[in-house]
Protein backbone atom coordinates (compact mmCIF):
# COMPACT_ATOMS: atom_id res chain seq x y z
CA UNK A 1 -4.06 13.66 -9.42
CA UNK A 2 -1.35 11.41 -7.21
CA UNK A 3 -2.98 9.47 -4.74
CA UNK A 4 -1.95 6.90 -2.45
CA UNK A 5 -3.40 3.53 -2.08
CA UNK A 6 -3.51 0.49 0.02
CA UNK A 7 -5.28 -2.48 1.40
CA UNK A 8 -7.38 -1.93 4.18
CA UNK A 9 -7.43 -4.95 6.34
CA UNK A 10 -10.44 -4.33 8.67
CA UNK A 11 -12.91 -3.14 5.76
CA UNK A 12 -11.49 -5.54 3.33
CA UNK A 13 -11.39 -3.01 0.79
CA UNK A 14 -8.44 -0.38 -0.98
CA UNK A 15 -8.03 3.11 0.61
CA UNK A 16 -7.70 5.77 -0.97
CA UNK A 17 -5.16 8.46 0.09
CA UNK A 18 -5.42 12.19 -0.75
CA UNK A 19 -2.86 14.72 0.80
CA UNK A 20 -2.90 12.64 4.02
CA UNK A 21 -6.90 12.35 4.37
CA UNK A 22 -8.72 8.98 3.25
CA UNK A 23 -11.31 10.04 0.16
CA UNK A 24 -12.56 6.60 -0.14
CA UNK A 25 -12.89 3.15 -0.06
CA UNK A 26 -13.18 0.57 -3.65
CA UNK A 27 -13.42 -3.65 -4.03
CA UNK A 28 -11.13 -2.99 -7.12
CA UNK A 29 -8.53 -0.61 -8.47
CA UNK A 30 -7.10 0.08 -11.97
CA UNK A 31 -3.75 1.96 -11.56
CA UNK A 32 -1.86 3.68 -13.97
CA UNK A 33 1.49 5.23 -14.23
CA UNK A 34 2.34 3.91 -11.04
CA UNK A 35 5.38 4.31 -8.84
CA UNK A 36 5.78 1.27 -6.31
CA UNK A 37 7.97 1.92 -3.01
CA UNK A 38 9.25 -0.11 -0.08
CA UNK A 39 10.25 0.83 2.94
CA UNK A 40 13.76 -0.12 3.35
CA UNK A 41 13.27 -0.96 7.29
CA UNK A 42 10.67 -3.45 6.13
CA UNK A 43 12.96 -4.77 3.28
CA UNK A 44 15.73 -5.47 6.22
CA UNK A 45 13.13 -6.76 8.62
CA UNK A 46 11.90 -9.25 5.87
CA UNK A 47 15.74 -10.64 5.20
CA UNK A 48 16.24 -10.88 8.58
CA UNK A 49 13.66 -12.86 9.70
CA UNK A 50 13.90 -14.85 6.29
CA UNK A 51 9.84 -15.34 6.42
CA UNK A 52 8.09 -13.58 3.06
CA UNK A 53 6.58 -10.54 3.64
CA UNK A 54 4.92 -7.88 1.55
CA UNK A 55 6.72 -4.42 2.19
CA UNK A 56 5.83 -2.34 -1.01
């Protein structure tokens, strides 16, 4: 099952990401076989303003 995750500010929690549709919320993940990808705009954005950002 791929899925896609990511840190929900406002609850403080991880989202998870089904097919476009959030399927729920967790304090902790465990991931495995994992494919991490950054958007190149933010990677440019990030080197252009020289301030550390996280883009993945």
């Amino acid at each position: 099952m791929a899925v896609e995750v990511y840190r929900n500010r406002t609850r403080r929690l991880w989202s998870v990401r089904e097919c476009g549709r959030v399927i729920g919320h967790a304090p902790a993940i465990a991931l495995i076989g994992v494919t991490l990808r950054a958007s190149e705009a933010a990677r440019i954005r990030c080197l252009r303003s020289g301030a550390r950002d996280v883009h993945a």
